[in-house]
N, C-alpha and C. Protein backbone atom coordinates (compact mmCIF):
# COMPACT_ATOMS: atom_id res chain seq x y z
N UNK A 1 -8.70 -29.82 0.38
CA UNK A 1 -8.48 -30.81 1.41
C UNK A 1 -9.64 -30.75 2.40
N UNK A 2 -10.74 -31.67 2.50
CA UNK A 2 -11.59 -32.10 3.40
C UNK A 2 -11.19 -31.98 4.78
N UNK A 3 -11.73 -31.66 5.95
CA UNK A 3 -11.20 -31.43 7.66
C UNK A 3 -12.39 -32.59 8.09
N UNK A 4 -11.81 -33.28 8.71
CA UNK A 4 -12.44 -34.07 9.64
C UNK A 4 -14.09 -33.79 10.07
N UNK A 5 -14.58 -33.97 10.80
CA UNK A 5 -15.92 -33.25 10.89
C UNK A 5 -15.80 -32.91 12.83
N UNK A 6 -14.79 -33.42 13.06
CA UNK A 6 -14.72 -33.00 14.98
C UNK A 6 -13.52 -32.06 15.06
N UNK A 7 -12.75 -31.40 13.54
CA UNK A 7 -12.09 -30.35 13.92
C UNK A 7 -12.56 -28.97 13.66
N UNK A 8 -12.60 -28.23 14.35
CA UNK A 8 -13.38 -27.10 14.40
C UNK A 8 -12.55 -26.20 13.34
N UNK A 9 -13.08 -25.34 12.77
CA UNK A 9 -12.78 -24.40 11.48
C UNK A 9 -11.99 -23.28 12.29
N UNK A 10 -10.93 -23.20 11.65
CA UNK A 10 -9.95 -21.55 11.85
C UNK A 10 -10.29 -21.21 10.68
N UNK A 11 -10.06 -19.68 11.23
CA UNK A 11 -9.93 -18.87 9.88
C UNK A 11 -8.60 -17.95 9.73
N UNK A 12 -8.36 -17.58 8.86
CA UNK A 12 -7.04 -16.97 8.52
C UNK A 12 -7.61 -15.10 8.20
N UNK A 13 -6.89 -14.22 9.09
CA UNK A 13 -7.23 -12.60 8.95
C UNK A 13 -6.27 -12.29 8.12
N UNK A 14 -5.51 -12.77 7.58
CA UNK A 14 -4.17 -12.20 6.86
C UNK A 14 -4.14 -11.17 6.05
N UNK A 15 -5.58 -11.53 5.18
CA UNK A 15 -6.12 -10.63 4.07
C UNK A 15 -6.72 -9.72 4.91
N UNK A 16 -6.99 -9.41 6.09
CA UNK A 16 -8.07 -7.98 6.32
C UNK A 16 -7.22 -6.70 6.28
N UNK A 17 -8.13 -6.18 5.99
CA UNK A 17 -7.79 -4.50 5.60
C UNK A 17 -7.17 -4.59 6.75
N UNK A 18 -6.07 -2.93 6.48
CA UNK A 18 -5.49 -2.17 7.99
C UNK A 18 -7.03 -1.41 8.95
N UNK A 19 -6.59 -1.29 9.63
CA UNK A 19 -7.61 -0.37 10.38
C UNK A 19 -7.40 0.95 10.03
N UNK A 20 -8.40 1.73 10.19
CA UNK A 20 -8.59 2.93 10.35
C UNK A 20 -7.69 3.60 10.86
N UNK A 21 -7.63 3.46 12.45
CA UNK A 21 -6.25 4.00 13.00
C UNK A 21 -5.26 4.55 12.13
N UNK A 22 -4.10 3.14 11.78
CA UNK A 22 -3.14 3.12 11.04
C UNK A 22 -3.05 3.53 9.52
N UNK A 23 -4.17 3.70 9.60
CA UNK A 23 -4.30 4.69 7.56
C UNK A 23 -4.65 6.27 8.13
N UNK A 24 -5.45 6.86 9.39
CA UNK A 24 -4.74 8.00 9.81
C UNK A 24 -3.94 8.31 10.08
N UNK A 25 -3.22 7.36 10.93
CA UNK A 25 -1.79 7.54 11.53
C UNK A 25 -0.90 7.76 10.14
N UNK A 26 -0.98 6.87 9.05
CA UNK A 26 0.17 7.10 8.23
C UNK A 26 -0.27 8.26 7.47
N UNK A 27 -1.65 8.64 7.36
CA UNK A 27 -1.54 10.53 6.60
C UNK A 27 -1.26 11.51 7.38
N UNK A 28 -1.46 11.62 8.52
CA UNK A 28 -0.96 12.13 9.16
C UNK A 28 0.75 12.44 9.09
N UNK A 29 1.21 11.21 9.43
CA UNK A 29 2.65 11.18 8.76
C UNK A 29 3.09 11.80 7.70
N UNK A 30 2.89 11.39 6.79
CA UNK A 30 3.23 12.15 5.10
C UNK A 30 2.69 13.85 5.15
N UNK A 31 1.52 14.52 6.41
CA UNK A 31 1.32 15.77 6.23
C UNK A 31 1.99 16.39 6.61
N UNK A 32 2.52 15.91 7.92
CA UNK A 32 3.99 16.69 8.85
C UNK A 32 4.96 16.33 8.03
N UNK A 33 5.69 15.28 7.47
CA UNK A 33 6.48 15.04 6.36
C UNK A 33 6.34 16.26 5.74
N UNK A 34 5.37 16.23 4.82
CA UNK A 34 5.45 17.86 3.58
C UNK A 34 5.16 18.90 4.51
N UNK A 35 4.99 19.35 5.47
CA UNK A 35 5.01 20.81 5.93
C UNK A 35 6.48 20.84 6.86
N UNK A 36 7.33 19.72 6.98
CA UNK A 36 8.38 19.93 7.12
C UNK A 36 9.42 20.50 6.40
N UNK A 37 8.99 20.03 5.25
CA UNK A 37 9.69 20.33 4.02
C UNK A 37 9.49 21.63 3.41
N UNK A 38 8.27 22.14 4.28
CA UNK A 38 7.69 23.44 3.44
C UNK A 38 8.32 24.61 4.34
N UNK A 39 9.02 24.19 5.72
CA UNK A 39 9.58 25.19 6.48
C UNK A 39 11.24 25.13 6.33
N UNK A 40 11.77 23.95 5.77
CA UNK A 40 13.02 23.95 5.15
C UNK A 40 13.14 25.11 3.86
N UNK A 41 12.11 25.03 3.22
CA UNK A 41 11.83 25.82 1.91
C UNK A 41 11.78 27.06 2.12
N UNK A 42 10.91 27.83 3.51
CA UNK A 42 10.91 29.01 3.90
C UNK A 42 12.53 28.94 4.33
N UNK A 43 13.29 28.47 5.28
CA UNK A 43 14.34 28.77 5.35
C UNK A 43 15.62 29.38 4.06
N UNK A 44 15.29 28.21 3.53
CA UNK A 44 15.90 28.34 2.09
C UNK A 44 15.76 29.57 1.31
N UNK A 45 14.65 30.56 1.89
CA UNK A 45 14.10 31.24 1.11
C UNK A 45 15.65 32.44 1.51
N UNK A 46 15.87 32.36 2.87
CA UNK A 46 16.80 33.75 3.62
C UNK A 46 17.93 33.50 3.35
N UNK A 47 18.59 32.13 2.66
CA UNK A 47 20.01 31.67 2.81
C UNK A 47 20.53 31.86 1.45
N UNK A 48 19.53 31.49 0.08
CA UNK A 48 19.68 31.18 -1.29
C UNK A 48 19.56 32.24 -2.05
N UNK A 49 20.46 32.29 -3.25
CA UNK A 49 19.88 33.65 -4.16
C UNK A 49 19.63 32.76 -5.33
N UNK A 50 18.75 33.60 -6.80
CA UNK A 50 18.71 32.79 -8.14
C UNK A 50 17.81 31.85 -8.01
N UNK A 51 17.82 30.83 -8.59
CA UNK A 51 16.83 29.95 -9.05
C UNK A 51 16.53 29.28 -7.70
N UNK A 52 17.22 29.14 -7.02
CA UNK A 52 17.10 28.21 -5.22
C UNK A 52 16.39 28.58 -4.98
N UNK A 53 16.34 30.32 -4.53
CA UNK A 53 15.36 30.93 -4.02
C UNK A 53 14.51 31.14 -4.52
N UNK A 54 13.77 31.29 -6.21
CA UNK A 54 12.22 30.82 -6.53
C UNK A 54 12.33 29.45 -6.23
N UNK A 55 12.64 28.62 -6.54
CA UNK A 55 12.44 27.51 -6.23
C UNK A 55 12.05 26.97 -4.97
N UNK A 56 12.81 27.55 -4.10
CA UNK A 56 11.87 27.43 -2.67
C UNK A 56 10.71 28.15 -2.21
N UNK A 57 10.78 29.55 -2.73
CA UNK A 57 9.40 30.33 -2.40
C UNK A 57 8.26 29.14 -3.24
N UNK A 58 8.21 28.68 -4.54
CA UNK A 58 7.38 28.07 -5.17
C UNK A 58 7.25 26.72 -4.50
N UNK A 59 7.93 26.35 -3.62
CA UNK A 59 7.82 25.22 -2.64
C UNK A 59 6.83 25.32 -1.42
N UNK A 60 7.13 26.53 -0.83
CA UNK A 60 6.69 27.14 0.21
C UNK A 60 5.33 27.42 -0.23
N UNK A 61 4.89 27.88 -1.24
CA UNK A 61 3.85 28.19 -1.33
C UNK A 61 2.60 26.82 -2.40
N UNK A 62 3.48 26.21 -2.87
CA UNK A 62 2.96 25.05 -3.34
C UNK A 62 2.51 23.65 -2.60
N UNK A 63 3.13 23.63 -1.80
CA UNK A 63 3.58 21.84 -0.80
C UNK A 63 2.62 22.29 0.19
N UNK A 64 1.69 23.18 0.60
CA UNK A 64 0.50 23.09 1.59
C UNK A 64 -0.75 22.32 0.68
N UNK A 65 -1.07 22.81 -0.46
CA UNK A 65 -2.17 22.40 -1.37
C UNK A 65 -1.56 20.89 -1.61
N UNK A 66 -0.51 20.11 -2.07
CA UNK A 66 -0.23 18.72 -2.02
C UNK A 66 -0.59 18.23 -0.45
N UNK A 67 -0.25 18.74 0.16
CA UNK A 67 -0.28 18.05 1.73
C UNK A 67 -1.66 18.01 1.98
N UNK A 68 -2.22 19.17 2.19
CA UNK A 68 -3.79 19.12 2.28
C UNK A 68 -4.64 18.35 1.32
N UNK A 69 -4.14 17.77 0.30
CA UNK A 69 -4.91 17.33 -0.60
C UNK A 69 -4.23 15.53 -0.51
N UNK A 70 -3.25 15.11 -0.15
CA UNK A 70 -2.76 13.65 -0.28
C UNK A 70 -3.12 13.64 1.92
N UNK A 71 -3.10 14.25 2.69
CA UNK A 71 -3.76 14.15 3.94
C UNK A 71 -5.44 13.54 3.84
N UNK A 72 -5.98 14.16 2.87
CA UNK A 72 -7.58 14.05 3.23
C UNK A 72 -7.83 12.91 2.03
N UNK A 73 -6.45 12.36 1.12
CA UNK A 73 -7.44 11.30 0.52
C UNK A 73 -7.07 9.28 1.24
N UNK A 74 -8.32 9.60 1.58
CA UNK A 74 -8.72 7.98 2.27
C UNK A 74 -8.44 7.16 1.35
N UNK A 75 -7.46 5.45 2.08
CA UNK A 75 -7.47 4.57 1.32
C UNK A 75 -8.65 3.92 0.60
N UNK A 76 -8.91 3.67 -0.43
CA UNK A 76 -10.21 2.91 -0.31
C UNK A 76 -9.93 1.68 0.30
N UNK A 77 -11.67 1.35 0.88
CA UNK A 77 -11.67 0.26 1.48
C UNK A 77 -11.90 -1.21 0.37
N UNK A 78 -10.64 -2.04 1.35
CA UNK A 78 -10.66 -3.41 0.66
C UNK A 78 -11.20 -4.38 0.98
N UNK A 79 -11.99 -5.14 0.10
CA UNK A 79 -12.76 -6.59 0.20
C UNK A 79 -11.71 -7.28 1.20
N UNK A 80 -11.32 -7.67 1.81
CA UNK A 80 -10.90 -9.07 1.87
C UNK A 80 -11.24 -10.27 1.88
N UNK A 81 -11.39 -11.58 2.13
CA UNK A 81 -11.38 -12.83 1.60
C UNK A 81 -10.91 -13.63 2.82
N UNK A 82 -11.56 -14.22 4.07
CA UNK A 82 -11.45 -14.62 4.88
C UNK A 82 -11.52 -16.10 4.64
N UNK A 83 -10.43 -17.03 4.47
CA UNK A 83 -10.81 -17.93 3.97
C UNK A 83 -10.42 -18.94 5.24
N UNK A 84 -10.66 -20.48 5.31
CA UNK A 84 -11.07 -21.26 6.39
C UNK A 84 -9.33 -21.90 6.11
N UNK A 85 -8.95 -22.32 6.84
CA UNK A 85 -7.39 -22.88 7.34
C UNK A 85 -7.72 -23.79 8.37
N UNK A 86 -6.84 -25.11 7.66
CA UNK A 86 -6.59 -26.37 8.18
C UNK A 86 -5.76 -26.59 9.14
N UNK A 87 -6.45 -26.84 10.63
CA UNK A 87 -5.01 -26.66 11.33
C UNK A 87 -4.25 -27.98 11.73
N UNK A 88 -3.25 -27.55 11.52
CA UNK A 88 -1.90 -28.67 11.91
C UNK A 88 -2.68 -29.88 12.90
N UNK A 89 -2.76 -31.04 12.89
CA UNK A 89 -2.61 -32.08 13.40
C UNK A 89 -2.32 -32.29 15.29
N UNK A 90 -2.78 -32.52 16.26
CA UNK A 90 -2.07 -32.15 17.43
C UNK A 90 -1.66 -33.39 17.93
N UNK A 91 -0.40 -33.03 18.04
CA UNK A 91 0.77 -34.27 18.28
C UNK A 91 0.99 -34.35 19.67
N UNK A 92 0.49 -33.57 20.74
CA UNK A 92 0.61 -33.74 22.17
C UNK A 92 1.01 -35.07 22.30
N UNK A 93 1.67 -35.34 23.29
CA UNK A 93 1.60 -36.72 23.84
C UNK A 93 0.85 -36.49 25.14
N UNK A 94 0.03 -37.44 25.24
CA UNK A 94 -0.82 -37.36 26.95
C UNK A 94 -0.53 -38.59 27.11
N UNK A 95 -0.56 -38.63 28.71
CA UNK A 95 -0.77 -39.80 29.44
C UNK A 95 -2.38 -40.46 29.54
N UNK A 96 -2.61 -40.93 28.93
CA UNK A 96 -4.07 -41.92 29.38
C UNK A 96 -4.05 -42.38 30.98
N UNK A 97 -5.28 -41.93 31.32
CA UNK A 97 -5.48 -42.07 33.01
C UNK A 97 -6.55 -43.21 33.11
């Protein structure tokens, strides 16, 4: 669809990547996530007998190397595709002076 030539071009951000920020902010998240889980596991370790309790020592000592390793991997960065958007028609009513 052709735009007039006196309406000025929008563009649409919809497609842009997240920021930086918010892709630290969310590994961050998921690292306290698993080292939460890794002090439930030490707990587990004083309460459980039998398989619970390897099972949590092997938690405890496993879920730092996942955390440290899904913490430090960066999203890759995405192309996006900024494409030009037609805008709506303006239906104001004005008074002519």
């Amino acid at each position: 669809m052709a735009r007039p030539k006196n309406q000025p071009v929008v563009y649409s951000v919809t497609s842009a990547a997240t920021s930086t920020t918010d892709d630290q902010d969310q590994r961050v998240r998921r690292y306290l996530t698993m080292m939460g889980i890794r002090v439930v596991c030490f707990g587990l370790v004083f309460v459980t007998t039998g398989w619970m309790r390897w099972a949590a020592i092997i938690g405890a000592v496993v879920i730092p190397y996942f955390a440290v390793v899904i913490a430090n991997a960066v999203r890759p960065s995405q192309v996006g595709s900024i494409q030009a958007v037609t805008p709506a028609p303006d239906e104001t009513h004005r008074i002519d002076q």
